[in-house]
Protein backbone atom coordinates (compact mmCIF):
# COMPACT_ATOMS: atom_id res chain seq x y z
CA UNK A 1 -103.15 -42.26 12.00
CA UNK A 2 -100.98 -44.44 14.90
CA UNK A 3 -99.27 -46.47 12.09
CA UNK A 4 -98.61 -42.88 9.97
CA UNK A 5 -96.51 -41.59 12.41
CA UNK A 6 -95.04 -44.46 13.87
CA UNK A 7 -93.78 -45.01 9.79
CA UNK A 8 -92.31 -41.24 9.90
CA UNK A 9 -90.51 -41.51 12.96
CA UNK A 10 -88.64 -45.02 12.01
CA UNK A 11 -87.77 -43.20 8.37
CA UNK A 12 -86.58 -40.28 10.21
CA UNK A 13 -84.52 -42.51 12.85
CA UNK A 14 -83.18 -44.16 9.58
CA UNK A 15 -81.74 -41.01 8.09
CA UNK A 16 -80.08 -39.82 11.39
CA UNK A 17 -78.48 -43.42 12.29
CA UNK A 18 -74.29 -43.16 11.33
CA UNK A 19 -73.17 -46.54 9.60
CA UNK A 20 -69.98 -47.88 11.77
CA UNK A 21 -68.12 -48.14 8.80
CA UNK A 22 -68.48 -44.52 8.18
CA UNK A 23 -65.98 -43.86 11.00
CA UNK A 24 -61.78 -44.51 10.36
CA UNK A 25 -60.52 -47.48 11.89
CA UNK A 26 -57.71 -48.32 13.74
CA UNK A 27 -55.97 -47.84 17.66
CA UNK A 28 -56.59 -45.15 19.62
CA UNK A 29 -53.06 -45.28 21.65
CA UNK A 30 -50.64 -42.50 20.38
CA UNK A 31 -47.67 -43.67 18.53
CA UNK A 32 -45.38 -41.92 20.58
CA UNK A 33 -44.22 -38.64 22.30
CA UNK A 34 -44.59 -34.90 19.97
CA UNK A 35 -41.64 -33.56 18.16
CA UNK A 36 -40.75 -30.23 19.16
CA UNK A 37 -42.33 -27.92 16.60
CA UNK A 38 -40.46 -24.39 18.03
CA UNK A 39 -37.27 -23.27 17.25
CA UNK A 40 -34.88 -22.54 20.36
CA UNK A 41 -33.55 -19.13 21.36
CA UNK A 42 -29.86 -20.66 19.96
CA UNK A 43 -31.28 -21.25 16.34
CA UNK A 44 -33.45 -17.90 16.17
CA UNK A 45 -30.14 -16.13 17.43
CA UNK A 46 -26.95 -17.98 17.41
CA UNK A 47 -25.04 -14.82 18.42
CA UNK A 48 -23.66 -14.34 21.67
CA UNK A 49 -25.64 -10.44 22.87
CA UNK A 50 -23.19 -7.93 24.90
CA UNK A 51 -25.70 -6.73 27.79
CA UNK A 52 -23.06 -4.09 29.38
CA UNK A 53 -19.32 -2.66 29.63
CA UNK A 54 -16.84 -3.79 30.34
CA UNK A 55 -17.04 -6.96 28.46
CA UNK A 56 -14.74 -9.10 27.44
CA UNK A 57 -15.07 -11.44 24.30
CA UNK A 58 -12.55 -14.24 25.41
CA UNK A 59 -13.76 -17.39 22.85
CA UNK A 60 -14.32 -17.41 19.27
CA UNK A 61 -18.15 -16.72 17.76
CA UNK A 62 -20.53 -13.75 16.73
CA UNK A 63 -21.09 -10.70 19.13
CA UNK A 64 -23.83 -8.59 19.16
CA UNK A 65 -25.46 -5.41 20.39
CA UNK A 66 -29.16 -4.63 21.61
CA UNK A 67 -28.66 -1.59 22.59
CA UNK A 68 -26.18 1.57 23.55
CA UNK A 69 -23.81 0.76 26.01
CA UNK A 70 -21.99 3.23 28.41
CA UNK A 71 -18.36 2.85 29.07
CA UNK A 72 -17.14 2.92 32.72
CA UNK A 73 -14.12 5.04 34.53
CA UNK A 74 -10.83 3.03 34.51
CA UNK A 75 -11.43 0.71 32.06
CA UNK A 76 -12.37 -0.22 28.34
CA UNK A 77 -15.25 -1.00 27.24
CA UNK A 78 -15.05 -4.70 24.85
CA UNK A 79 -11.58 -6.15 25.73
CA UNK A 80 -11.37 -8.77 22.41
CA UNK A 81 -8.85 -11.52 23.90
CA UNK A 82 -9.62 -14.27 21.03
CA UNK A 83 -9.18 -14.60 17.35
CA UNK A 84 -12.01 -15.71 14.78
CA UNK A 85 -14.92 -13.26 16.05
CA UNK A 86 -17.20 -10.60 14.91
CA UNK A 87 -18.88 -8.04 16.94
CA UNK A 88 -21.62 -6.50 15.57
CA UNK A 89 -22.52 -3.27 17.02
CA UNK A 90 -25.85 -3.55 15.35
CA UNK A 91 -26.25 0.29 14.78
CA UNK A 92 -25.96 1.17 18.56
CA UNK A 93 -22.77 2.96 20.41
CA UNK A 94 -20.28 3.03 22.65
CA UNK A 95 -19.84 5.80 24.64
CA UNK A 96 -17.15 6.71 26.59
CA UNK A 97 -17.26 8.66 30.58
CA UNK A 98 -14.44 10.49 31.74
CA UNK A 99 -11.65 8.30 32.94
CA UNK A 100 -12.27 5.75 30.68
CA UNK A 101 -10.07 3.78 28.41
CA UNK A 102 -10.54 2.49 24.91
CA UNK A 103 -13.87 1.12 23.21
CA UNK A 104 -12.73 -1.81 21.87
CA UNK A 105 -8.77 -3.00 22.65
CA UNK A 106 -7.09 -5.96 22.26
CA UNK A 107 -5.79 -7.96 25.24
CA UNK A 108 -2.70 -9.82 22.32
CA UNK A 109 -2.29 -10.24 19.41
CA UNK A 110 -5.70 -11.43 17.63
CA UNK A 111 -6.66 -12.82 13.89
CA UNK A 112 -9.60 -13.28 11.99
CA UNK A 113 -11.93 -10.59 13.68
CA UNK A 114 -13.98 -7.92 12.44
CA UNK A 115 -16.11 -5.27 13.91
CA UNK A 116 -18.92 -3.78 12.46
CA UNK A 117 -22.32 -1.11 12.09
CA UNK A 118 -21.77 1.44 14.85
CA UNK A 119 -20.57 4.08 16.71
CA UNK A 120 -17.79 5.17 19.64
CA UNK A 121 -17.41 8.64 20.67
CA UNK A 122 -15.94 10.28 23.80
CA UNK A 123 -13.24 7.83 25.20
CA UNK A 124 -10.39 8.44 27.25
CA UNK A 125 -7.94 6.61 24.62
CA UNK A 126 -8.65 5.14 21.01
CA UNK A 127 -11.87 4.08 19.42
CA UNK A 128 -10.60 0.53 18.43
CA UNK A 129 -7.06 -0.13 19.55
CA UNK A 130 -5.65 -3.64 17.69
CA UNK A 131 -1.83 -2.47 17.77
CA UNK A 132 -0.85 -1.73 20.99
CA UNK A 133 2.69 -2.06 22.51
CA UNK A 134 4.83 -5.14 21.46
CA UNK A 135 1.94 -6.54 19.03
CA UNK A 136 -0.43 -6.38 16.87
CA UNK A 137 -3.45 -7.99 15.10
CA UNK A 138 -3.61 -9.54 12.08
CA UNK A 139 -6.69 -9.93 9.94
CA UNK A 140 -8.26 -7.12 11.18
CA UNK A 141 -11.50 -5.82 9.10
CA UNK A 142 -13.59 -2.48 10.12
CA UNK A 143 -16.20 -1.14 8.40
CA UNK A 144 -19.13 1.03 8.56
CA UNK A 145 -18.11 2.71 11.78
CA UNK A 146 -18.20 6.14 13.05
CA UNK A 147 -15.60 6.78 15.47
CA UNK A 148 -15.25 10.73 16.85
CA UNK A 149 -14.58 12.60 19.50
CA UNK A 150 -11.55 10.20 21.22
CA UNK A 151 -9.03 11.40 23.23
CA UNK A 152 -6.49 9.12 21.18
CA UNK A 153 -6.69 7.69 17.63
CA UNK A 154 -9.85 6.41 15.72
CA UNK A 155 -8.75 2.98 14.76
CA UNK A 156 -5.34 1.59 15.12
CA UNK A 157 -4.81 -2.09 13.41
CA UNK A 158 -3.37 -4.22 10.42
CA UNK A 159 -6.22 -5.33 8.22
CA UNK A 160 -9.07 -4.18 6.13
CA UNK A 161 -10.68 -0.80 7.00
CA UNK A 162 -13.91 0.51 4.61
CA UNK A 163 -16.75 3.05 4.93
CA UNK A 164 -15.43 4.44 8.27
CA UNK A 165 -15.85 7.99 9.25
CA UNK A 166 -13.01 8.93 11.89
CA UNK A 167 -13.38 12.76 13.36
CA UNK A 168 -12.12 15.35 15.51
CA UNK A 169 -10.38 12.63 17.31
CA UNK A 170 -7.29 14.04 19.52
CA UNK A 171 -4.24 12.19 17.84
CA UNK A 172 -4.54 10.14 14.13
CA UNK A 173 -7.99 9.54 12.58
CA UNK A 174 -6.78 6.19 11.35
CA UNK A 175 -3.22 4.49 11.72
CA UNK A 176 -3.24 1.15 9.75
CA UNK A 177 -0.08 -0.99 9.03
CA UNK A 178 0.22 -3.10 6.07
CA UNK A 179 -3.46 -2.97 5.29
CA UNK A 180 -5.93 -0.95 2.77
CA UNK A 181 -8.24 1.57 4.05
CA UNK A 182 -10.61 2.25 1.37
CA UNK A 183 -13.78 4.91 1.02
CA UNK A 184 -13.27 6.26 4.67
CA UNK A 185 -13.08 10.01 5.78
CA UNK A 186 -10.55 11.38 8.59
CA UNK A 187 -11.73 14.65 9.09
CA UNK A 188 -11.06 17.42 11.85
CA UNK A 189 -8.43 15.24 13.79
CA UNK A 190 -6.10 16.87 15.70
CA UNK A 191 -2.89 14.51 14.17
CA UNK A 192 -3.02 13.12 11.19
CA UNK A 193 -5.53 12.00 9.58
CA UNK A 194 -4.73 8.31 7.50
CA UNK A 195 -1.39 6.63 8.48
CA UNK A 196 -0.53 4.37 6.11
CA UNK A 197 2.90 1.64 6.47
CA UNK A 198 3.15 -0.94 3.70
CA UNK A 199 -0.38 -0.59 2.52
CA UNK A 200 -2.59 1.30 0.24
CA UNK A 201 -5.21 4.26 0.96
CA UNK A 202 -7.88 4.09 -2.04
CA UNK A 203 -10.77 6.46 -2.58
CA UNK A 204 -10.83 8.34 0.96
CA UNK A 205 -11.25 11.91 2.00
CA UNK A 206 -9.20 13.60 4.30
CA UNK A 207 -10.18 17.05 5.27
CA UNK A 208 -9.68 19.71 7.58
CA UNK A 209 -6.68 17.69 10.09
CA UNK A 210 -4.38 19.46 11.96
CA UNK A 211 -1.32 17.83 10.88
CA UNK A 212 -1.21 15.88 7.49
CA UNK A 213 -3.79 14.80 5.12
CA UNK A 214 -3.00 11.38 4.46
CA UNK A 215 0.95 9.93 5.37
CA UNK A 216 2.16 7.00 3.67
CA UNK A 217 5.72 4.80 5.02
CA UNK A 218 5.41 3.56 2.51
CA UNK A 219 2.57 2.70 0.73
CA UNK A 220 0.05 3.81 -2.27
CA UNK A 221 -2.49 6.60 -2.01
CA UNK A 222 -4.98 6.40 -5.14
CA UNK A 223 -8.45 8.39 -6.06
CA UNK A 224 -8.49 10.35 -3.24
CA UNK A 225 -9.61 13.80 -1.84
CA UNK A 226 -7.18 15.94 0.45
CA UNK A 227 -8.09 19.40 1.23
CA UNK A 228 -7.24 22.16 3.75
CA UNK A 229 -5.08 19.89 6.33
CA UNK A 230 -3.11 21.84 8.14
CA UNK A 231 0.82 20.57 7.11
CA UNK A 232 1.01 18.12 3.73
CA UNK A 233 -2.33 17.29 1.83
CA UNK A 234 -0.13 14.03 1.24
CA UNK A 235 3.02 13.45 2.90
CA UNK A 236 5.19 10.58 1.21
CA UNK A 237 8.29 9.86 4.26
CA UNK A 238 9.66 6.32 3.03
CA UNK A 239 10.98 5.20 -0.75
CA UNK A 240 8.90 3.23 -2.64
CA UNK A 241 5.69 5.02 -3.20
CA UNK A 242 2.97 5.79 -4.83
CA UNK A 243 1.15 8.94 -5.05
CA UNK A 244 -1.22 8.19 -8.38
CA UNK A 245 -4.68 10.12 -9.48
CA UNK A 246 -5.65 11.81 -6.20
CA UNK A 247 -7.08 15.80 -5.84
CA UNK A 248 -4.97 17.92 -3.25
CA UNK A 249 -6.44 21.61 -2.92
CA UNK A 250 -5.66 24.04 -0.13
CA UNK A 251 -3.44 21.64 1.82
CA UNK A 252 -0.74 23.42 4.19
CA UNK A 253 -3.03 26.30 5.58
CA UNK A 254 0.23 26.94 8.54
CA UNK A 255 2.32 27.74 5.01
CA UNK A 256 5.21 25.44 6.24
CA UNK A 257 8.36 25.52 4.27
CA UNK A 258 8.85 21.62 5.11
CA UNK A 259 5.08 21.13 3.66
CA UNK A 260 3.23 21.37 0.43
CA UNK A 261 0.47 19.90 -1.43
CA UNK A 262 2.15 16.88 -1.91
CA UNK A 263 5.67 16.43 -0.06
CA UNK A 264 8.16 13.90 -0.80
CA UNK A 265 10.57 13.07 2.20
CA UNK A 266 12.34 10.24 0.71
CA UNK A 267 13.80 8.76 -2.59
CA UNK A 268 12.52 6.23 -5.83
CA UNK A 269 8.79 7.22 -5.23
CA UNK A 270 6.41 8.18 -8.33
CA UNK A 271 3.71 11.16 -8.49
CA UNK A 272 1.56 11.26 -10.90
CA UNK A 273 -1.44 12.21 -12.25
CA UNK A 274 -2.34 14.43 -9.46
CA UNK A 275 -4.10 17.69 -9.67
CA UNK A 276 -2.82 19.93 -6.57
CA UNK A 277 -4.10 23.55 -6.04
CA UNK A 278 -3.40 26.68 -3.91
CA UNK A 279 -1.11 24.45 -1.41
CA UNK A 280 0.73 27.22 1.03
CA UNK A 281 4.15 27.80 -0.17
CA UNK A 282 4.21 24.65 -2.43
CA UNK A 283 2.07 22.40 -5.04
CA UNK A 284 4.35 19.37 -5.13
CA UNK A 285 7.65 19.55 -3.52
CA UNK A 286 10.32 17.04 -2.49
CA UNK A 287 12.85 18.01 0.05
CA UNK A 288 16.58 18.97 -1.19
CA UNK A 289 18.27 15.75 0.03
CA UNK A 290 16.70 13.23 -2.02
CA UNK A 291 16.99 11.82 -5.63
CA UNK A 292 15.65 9.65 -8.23
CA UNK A 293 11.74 10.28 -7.51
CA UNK A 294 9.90 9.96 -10.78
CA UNK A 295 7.03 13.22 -11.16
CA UNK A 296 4.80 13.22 -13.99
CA UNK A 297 1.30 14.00 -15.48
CA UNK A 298 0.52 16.45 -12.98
CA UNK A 299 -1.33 20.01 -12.94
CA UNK A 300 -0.56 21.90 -10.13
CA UNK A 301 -1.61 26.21 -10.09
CA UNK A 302 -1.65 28.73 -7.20
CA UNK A 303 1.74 28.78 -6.15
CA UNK A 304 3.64 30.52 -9.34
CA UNK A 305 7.00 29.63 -9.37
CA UNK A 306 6.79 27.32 -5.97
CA UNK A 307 4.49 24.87 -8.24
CA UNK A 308 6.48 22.46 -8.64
CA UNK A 309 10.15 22.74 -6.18
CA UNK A 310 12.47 19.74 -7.95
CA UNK A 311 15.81 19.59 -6.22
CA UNK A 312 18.53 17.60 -7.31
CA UNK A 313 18.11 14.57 -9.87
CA UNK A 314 14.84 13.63 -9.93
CA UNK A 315 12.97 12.73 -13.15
CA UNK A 316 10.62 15.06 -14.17
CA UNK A 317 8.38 14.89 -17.03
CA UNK A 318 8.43 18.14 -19.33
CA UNK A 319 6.55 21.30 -17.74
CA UNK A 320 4.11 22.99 -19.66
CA UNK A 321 3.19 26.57 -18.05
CA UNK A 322 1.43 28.47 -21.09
CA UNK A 323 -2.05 28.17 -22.14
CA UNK A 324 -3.00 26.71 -25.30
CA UNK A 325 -3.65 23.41 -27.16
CA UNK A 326 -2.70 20.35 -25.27
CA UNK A 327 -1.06 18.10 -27.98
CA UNK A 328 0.33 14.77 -27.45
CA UNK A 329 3.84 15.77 -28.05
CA UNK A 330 4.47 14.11 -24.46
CA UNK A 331 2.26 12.20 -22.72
CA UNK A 332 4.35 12.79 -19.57
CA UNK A 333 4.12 16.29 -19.08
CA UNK A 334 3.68 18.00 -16.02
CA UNK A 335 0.95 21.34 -15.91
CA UNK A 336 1.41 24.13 -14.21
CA UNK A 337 -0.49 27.42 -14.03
């Protein structure tokens, strides 16, 4: 009985046991110290974050906002004083106090920056201010910004401004110089509402401003809506522009005699293919003491005989005024009913 177990417990013994060579070989002393494994806070965010106003962005790099931000009395709220940055208002705004200046102003003349995905409402002076004084910015791009409620103008600057919505701001919704402002809306301003020199306006609505629709010194205004401003829908006041495929209707609600749906303050500019409607005391009118503007392809109705008001040599495709077949007799031809 003795020898049966002592046999059991040396098989068992022998099944437990671990053969040395069952375990890896080799040192135990580390090779050397760990490699960082985490990212740092530059790589997960390499932008620079705006905590409060006033701030001023004075070196090149990417801006960025964590939250609103209120302005303060007496000054402005993101002074830019370098080229080659973008500020990224990340969906948050800027709000102005009382006795406050601009949102965003330049300190000089800037290039390369571009501002971005927010708001600014209630400042003493502009929304974004690049052109101020002796200088002004080059490079310039805004876009998807809503900028209202500003004692002066929405966004003054030379550059690229898109998909911003500038309202019932006290002077011009947006001024640009020698830029394009494409698929914004200046509504409710208490100026005008897109200032245009040298550049081109494309696909924008302007409703509703005090002054003029959309003014061009020169420069091109294409595909857009104009409606119940209250001088010019579109108000052309140097030579050399365009005024091609846009919709005027119910422009000049004051019914100004220097005003119309489309008014033409200059010479050697081209109309055409507008439709203008129910514009005060004029559809398309250029003033008496200028010559050689080209008008064609145009319908104009609602103001009888003050449709179309043609002074002096201008060149005027033919005028069609009764109803019937359209033929292609002249593909010029102005419409008016």
């Amino acid at each position: 009985m003795k020898n049966r177990c002592f046999l059991f417990l040396a098989a068992l013994v022998s099944m437990l046991a671990v053969h040395p060579s069952a375990f890896g070989q080799g040192t135990l002393t580390p090779p050397g110290a760990p490699s960082p494994t985490m990212k740092t806070l530059d790589q997960i965010e390499p932008r620079t974050r705006v905590p409060s106003l006033p701030f001023t962005i004075s070196a090149p790099g990417s801006y960025y906002l964590t939250t609103n931000l209120v302005g303060v009395s007496g000054n402005s709220g993101i002074t830019i004083s370098s080229g080659n940055v973008t500020l990224d208002l990340n969906g948050f705004s800027l709000t102005g106090v009382p006795g406050s200046l601009s949102a965003i102003i330049f300190s000089a003349a800037q290039t390369n920056v571009t501002i971005r995905n927010g708001s600014m409402s209630g400042w003493g002076a502009d929304g974004v201010n690049a052109s101020s004084g002796p200088y002004t910015s080059r490079n310039l791009v805004c876009e998807n910004l809503t900028i209202y409620g500003n004692t002066g103008s929405g966004i003054r600057g030379l550059g690229l401004v898109r998909s911003c919505l500038c309202s019932s701001n006290q002077l011009i919704g947006i001024y640009n110089s020698g830029g394009l402002v494409e698929g914004c809306e200046a509504n409710y301003n208490k100026n005008v509402g897109i200032l245009m020199a040298n550049g081109t306006v494309r696909d924008c609505r302007a409703i509703n401003n005090a002054s003029h629709g959309i003014v061009v010194q020169p420069g091109t205004v294409t595909g857009s809506w104009v409606e119940n401003n209250g001088h010019s829908g579109i108000y052309v006041n140097f030579p050399n522009s365009k005024v091609i495929g846009n919709t005027c209707n119910g422009n000049n609600t004051i019914a100004s005699a220097s005003d119309a749906g489309i008014y033409v303050n200059d010479t050697n500019n081209r109309i055409e293919d507008n439709h203008v409607a129910g514009s005060g005391l004029a559809g398309i009118k250029v003033d008496n003491v200028y010559n050689g503007n080209i008008v064609i392809k145009n319908s104009v109705s609602g103001n009888g005989a003050n449709n179309y008001v043609m002074p002096g040599s201008q060149i005027v495709g033919p005028l069609i005024s009764t109803f019937g077949t359209i033929t292609n007799a002249n593909p010029w031809a102005n419409f008016s009913y």
